[in-house]
PDB file of N, CA and C in Angstrom:
ATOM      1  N   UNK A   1     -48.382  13.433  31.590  1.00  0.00           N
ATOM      2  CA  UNK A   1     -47.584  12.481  32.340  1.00  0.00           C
ATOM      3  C   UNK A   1     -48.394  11.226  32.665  1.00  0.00           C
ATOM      4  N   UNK A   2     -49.725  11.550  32.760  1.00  0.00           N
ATOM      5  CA  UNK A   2     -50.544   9.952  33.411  1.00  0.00           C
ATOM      6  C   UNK A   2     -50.278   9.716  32.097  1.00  0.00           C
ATOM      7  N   UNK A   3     -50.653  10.062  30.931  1.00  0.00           N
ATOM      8  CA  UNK A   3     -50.900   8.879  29.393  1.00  0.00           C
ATOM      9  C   UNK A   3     -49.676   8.306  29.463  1.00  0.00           C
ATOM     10  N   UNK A   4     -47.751   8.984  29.667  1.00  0.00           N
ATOM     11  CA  UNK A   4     -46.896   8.286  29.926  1.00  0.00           C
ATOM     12  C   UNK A   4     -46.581   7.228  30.854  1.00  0.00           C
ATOM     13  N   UNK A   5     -46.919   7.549  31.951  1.00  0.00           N
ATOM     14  CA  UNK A   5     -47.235   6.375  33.283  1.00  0.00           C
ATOM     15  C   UNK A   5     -48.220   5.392  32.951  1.00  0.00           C
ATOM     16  N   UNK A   6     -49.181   5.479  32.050  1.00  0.00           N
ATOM     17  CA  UNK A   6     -50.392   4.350  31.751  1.00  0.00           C
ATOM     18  C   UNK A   6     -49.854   3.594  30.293  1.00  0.00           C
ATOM     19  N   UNK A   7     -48.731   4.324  29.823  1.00  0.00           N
ATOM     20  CA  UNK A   7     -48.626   3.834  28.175  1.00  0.00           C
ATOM     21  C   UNK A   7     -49.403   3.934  27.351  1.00  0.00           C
ATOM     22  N   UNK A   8     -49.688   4.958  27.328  1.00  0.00           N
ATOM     23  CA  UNK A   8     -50.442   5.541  26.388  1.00  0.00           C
ATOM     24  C   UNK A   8     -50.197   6.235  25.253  1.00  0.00           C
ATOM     25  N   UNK A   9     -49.823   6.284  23.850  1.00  0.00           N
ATOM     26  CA  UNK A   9     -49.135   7.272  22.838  1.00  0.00           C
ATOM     27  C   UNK A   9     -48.000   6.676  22.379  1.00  0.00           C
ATOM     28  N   UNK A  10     -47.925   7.175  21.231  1.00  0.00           N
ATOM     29  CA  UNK A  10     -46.407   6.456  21.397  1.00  0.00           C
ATOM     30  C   UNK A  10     -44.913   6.455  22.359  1.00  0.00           C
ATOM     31  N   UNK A  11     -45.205   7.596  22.673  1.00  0.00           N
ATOM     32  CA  UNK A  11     -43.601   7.560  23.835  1.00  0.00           C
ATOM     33  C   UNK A  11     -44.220   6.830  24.827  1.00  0.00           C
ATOM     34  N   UNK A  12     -45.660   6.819  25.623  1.00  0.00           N
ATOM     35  CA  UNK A  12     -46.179   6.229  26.507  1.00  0.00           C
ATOM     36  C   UNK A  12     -45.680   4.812  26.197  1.00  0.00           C
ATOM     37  N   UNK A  13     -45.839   4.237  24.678  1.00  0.00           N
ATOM     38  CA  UNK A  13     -45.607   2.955  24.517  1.00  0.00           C
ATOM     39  C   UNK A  13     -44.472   2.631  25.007  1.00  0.00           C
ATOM     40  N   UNK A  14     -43.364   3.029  24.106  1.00  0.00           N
ATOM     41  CA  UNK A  14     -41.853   3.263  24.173  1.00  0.00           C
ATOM     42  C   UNK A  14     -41.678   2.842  25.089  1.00  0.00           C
ATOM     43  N   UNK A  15     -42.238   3.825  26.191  1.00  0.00           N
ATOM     44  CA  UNK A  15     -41.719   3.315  27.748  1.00  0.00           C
ATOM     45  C   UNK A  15     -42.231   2.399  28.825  1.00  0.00           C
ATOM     46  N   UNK A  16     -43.322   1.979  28.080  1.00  0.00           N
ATOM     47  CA  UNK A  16     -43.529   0.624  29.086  1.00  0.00           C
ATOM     48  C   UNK A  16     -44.128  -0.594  28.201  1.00  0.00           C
ATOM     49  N   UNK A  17     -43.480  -0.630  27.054  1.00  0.00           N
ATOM     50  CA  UNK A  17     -43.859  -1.942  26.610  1.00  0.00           C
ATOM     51  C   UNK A  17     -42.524  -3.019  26.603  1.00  0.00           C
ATOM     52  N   UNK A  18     -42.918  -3.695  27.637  1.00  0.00           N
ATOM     53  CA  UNK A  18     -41.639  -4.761  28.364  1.00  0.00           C
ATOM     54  C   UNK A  18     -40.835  -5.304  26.739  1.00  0.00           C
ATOM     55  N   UNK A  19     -42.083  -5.679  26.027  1.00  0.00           N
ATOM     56  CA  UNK A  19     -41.625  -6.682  24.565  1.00  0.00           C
ATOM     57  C   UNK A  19     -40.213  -5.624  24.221  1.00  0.00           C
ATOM     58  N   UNK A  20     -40.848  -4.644  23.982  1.00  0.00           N
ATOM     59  CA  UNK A  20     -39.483  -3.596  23.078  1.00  0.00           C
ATOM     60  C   UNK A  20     -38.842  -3.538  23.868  1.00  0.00           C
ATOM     61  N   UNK A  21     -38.501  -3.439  25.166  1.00  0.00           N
ATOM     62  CA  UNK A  21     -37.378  -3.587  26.088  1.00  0.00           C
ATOM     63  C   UNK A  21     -36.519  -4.699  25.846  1.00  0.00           C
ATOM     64  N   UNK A  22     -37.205  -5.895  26.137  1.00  0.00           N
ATOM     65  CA  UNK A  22     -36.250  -6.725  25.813  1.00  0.00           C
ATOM     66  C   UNK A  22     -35.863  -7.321  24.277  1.00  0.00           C
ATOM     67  N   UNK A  23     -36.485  -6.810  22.957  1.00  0.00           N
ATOM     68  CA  UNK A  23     -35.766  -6.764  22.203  1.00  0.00           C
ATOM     69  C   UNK A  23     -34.657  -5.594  22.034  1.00  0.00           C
ATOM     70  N   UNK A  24     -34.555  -4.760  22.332  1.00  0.00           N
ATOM     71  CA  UNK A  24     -33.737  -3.549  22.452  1.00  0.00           C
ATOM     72  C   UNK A  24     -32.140  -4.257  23.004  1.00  0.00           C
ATOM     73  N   UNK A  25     -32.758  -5.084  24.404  1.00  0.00           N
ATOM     74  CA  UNK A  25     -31.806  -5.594  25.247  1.00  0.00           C
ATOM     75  C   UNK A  25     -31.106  -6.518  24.517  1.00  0.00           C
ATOM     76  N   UNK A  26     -31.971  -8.030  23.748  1.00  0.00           N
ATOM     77  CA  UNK A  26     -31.330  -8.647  22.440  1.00  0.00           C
ATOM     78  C   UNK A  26     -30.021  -7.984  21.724  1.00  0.00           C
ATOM     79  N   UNK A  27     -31.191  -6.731  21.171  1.00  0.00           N
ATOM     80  CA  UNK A  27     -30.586  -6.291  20.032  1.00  0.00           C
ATOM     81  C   UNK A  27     -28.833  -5.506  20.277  1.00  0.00           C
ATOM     82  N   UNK A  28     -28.788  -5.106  21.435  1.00  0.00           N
ATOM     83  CA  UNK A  28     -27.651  -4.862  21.776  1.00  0.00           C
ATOM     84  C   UNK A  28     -26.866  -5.594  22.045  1.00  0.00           C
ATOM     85  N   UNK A  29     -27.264  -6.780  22.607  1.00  0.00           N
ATOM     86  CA  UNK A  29     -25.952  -7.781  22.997  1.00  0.00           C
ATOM     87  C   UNK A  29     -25.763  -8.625  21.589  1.00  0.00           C
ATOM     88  N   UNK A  30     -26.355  -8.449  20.734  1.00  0.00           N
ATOM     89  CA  UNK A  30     -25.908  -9.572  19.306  1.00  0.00           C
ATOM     90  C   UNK A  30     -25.005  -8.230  18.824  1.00  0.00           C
ATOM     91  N   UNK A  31     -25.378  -7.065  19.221  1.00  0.00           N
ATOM     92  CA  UNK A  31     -24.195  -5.572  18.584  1.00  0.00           C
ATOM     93  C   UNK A  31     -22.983  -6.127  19.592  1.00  0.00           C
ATOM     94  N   UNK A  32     -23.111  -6.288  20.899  1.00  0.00           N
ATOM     95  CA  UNK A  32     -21.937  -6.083  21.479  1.00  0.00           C
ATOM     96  C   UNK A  32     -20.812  -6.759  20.863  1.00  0.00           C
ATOM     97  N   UNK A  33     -21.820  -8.135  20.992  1.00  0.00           N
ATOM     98  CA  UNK A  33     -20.817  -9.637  20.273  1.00  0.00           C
ATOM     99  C   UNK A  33     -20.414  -9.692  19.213  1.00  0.00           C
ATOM    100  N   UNK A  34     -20.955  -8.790  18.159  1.00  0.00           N
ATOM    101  CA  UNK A  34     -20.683  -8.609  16.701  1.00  0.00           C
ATOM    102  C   UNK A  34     -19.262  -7.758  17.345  1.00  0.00           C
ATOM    103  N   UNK A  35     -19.148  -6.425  17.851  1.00  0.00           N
ATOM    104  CA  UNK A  35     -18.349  -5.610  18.059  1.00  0.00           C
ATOM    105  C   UNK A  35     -17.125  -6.330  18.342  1.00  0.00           C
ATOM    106  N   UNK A  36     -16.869  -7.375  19.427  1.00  0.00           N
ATOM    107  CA  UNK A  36     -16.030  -7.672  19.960  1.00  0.00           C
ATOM    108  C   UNK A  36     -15.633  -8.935  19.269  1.00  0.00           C
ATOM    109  N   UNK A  37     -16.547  -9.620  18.265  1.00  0.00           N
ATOM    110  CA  UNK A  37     -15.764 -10.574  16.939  1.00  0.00           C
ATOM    111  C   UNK A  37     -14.782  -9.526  16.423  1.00  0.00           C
ATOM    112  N   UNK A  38     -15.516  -8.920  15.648  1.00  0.00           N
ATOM    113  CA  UNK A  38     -14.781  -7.537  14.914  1.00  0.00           C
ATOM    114  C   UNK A  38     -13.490  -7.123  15.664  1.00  0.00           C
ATOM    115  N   UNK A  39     -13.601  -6.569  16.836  1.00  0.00           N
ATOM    116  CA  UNK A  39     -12.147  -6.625  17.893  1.00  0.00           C
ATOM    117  C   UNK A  39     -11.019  -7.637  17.401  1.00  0.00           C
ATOM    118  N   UNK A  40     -11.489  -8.726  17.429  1.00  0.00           N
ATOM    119  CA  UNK A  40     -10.645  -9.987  17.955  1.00  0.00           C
ATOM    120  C   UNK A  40     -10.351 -10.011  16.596  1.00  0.00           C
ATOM    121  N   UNK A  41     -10.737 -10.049  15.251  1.00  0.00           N
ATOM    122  CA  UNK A  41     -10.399  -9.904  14.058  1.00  0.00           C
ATOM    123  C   UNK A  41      -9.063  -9.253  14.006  1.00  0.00           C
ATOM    124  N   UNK A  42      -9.505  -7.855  14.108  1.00  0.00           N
ATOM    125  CA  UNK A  42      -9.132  -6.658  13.907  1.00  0.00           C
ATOM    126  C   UNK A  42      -7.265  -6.877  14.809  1.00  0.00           C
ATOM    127  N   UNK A  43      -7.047  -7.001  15.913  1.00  0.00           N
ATOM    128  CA  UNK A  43      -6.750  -7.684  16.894  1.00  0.00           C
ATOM    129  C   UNK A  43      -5.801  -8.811  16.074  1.00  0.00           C
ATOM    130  N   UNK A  44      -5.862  -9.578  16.038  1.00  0.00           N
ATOM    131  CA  UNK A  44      -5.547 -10.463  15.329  1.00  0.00           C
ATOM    132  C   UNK A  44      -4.663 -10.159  13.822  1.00  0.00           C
ATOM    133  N   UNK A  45      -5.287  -9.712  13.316  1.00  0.00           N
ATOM    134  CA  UNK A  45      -4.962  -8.993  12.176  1.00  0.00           C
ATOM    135  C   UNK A  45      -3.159  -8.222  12.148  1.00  0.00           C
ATOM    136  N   UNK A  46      -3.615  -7.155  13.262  1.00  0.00           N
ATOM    137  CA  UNK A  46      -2.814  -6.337  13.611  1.00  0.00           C
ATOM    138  C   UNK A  46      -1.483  -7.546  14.313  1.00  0.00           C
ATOM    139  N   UNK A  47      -1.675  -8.502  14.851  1.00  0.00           N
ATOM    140  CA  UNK A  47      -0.380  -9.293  15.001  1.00  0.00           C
ATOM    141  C   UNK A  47       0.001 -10.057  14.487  1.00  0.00           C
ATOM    142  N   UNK A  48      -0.530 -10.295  12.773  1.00  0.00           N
ATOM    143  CA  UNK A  48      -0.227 -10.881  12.013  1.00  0.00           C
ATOM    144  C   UNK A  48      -0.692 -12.437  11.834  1.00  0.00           C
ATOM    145  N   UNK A  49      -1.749 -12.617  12.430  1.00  0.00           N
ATOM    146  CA  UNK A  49      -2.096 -13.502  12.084  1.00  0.00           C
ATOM    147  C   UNK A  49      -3.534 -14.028  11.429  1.00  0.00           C
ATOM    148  N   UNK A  50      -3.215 -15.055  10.512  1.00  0.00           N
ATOM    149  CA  UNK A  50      -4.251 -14.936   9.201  1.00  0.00           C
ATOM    150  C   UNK A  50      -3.762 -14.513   8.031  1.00  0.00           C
ATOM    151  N   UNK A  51      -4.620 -15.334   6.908  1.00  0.00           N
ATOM    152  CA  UNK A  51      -4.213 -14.256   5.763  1.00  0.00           C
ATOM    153  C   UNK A  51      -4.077 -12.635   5.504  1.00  0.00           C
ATOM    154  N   UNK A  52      -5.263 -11.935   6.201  1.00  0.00           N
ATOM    155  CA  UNK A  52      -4.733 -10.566   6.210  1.00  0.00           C
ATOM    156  C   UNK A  52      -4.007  -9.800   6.995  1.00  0.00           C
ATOM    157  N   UNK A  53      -3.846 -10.671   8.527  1.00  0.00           N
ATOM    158  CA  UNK A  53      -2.877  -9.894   9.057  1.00  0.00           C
ATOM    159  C   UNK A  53      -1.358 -10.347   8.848  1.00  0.00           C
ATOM    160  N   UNK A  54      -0.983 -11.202   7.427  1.00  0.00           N
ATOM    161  CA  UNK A  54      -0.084 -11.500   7.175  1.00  0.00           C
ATOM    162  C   UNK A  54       0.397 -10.508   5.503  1.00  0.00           C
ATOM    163  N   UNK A  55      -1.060 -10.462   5.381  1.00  0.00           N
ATOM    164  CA  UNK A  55      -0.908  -9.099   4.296  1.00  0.00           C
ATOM    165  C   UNK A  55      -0.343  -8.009   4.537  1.00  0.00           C
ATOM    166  N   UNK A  56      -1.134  -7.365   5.953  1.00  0.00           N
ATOM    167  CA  UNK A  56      -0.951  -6.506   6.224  1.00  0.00           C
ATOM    168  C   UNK A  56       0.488  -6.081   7.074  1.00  0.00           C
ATOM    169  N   UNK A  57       1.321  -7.056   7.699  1.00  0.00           N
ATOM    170  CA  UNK A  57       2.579  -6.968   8.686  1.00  0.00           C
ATOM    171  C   UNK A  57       3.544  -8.159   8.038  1.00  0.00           C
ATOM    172  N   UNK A  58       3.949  -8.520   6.605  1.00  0.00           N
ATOM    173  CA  UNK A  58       4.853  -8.912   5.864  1.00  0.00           C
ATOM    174  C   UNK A  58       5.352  -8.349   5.005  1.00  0.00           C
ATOM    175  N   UNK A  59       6.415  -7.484   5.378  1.00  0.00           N
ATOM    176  CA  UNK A  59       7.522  -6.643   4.608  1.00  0.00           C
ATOM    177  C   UNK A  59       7.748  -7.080   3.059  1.00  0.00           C
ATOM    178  N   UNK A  60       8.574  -8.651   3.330  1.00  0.00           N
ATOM    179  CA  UNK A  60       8.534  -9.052   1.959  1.00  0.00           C
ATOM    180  C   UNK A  60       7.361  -9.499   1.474  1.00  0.00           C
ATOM    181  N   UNK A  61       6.106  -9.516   0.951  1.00  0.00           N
ATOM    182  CA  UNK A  61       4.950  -9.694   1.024  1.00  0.00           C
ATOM    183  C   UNK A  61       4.461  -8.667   0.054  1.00  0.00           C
ATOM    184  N   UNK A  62       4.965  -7.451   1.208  1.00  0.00           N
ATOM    185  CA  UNK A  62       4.461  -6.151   0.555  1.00  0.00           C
ATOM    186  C   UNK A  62       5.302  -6.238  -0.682  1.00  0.00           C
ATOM    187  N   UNK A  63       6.688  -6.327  -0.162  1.00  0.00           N
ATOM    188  CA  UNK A  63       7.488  -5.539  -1.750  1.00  0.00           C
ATOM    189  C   UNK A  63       7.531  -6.506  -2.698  1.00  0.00           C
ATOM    190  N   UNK A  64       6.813  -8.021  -2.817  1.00  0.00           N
ATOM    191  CA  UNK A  64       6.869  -8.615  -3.919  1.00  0.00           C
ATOM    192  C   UNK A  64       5.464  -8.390  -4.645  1.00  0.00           C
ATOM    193  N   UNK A  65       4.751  -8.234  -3.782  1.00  0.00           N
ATOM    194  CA  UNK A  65       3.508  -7.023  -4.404  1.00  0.00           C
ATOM    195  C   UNK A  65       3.576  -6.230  -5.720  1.00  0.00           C
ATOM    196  N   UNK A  66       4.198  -5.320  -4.678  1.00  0.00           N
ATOM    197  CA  UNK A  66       4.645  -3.985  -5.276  1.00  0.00           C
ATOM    198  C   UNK A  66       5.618  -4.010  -6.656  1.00  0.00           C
ATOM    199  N   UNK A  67       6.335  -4.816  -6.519  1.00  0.00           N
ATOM    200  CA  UNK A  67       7.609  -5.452  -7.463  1.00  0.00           C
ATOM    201  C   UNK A  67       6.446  -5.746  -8.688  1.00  0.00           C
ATOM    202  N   UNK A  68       5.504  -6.891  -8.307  1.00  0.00           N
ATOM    203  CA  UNK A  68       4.571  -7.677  -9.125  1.00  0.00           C
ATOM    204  C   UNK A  68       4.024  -6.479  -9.767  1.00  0.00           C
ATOM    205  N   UNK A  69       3.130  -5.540  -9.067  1.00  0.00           N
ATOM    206  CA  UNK A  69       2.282  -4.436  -9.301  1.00  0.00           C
ATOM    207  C   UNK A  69       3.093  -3.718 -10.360  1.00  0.00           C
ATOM    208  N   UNK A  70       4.813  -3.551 -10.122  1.00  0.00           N
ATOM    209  CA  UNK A  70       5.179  -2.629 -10.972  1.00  0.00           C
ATOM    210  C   UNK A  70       5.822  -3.328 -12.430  1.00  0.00           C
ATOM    211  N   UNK A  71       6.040  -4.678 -12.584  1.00  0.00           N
ATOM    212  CA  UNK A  71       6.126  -5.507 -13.284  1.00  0.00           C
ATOM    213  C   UNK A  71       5.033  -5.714 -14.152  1.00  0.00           C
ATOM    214  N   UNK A  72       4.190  -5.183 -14.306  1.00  0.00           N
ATOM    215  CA  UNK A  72       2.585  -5.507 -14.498  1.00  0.00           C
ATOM    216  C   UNK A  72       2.265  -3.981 -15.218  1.00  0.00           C
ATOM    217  N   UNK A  73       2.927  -2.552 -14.802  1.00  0.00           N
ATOM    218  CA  UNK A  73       2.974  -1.635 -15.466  1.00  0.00           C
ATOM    219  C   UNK A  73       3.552  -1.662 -16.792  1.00  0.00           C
ATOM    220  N   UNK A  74       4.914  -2.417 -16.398  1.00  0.00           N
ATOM    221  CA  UNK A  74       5.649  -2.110 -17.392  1.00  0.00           C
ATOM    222  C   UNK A  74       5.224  -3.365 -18.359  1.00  0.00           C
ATOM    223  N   UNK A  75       4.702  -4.432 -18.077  1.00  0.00           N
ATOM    224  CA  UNK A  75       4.171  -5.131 -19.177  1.00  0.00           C
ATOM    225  C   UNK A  75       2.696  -4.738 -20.252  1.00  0.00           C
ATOM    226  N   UNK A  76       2.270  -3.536 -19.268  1.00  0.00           N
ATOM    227  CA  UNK A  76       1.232  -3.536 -20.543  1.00  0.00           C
ATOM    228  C   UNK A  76       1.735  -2.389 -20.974  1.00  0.00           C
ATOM    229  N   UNK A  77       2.244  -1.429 -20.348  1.00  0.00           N
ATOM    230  CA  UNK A  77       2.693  -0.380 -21.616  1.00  0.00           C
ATOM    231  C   UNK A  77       3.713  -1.117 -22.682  1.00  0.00           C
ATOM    232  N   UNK A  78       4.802  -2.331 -22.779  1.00  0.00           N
ATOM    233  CA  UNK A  78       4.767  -2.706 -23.657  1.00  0.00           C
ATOM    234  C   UNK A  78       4.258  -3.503 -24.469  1.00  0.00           C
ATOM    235  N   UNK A  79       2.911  -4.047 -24.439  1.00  0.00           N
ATOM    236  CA  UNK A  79       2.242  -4.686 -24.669  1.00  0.00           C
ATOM    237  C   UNK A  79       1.333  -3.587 -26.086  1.00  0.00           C
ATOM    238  N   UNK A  80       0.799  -1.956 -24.950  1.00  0.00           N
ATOM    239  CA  UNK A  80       0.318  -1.797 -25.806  1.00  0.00           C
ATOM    240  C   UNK A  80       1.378  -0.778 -26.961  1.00  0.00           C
ATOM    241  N   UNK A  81       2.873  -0.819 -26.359  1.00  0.00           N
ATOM    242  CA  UNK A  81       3.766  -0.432 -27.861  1.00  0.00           C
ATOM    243  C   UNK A  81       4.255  -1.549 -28.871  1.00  0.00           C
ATOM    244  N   UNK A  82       3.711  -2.772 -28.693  1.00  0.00           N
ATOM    245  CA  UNK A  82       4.198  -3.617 -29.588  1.00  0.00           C
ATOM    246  C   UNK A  82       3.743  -4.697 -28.936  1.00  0.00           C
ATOM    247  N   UNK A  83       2.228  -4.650 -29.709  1.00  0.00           N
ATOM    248  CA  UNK A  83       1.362  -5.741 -29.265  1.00  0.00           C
ATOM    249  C   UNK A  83       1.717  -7.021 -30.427  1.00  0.00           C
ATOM    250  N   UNK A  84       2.017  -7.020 -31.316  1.00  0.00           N
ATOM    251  CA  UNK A  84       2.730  -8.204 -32.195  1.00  0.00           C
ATOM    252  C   UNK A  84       3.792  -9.016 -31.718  1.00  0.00           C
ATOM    253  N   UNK A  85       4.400  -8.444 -30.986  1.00  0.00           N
ATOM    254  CA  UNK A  85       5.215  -9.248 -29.960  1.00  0.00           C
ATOM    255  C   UNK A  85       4.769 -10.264 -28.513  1.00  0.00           C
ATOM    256  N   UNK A  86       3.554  -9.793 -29.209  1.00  0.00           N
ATOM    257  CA  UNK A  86       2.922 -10.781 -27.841  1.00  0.00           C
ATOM    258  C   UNK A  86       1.329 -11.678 -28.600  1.00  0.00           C
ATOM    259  N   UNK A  87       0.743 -11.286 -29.271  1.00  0.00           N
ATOM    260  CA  UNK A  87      -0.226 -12.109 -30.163  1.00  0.00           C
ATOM    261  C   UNK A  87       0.145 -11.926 -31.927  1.00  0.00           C
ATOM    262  N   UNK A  88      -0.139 -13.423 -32.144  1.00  0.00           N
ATOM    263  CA  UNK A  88       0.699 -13.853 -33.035  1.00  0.00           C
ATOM    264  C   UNK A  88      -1.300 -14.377 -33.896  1.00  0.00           C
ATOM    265  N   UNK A  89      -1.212 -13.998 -35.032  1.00  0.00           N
ATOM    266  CA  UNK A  89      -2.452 -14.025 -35.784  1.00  0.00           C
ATOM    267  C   UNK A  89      -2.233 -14.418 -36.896  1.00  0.00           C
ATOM    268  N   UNK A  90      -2.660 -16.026 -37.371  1.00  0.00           N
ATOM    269  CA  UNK A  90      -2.774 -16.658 -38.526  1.00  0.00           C
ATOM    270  C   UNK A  90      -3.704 -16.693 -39.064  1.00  0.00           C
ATOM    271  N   UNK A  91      -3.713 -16.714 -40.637  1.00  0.00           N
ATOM    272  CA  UNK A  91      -4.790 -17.086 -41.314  1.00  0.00           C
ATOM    273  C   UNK A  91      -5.253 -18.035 -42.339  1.00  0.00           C
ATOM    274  N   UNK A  92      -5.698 -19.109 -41.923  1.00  0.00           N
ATOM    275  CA  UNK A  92      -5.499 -20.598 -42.872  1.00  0.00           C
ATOM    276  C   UNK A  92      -6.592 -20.515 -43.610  1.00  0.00           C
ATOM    277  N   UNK A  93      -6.244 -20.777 -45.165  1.00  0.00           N
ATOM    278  CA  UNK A  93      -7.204 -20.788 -45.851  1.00  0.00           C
ATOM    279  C   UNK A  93      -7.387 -22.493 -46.489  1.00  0.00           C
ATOM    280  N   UNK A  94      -8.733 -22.524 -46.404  1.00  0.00           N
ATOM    281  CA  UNK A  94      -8.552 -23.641 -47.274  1.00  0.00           C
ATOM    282  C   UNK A  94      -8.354 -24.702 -48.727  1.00  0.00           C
TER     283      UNK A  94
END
C-alpha cells in the first residue's frame, strides 16, 4: 500500500500520475461529444431529415428503389438471354 500511496509500480503510477488523469479526463469528453454528434445524427435521421433520414422515412423513395432494384433484375437476366439485342458488333474491313 505505501508503493501505491508513493506511486510507485505501475498501478502506483496509474493512480497518482495527475498527467494520465487528465488525459483520461480529455479523452472522455472528446468520447462524450463524439457520442452525442452521433445522437443528434442518428436523431435527426430518424425524423427525416437529411439525405439519409430521407432514405430512410420516404415511402415513395423506398418503392421507387425497389421498383428500380427490381427493374434491374429483370434487365440483366434478359440481357444475359439475348445479349444481341442489346450489343450490336461490327466488323469493317478495309
Amino acid at each position: 500500500m505505501a508503493d501505491l500511496n508513493a506511486g510507485r509500480g505501475t498501478a502506483g503510477k496509474l493512480l497518482k500520475d495527475e498527467q494520465l488523469y487528465n488525459d483520461a479526463r480529455a479523452a472522455i469528453a472528446r468520447f462524450n461529444t463524439a457520442a452525442e454528434r452521433i445522437d443528434n445524427v442518428v436523431a435527426g435521421a430518424q425524423r427525416g431529415e437529411g439525405t439519409v433520414g430521407k432514405l430512410l422515412t420516404d415511402e415513395a423513395l423506398y418503392s421507387n428503389v425497389n421498383q428500380l432494384s427490381s427493374e434491374g433484375v429483370k434487365l440483366m437476366y434478359d440481357f444475359r438471354q439475348n445479349p444481341k439485342k442489346y450489343l450490336t458488333i461490327k466488323f469493317q474491313l478495309f
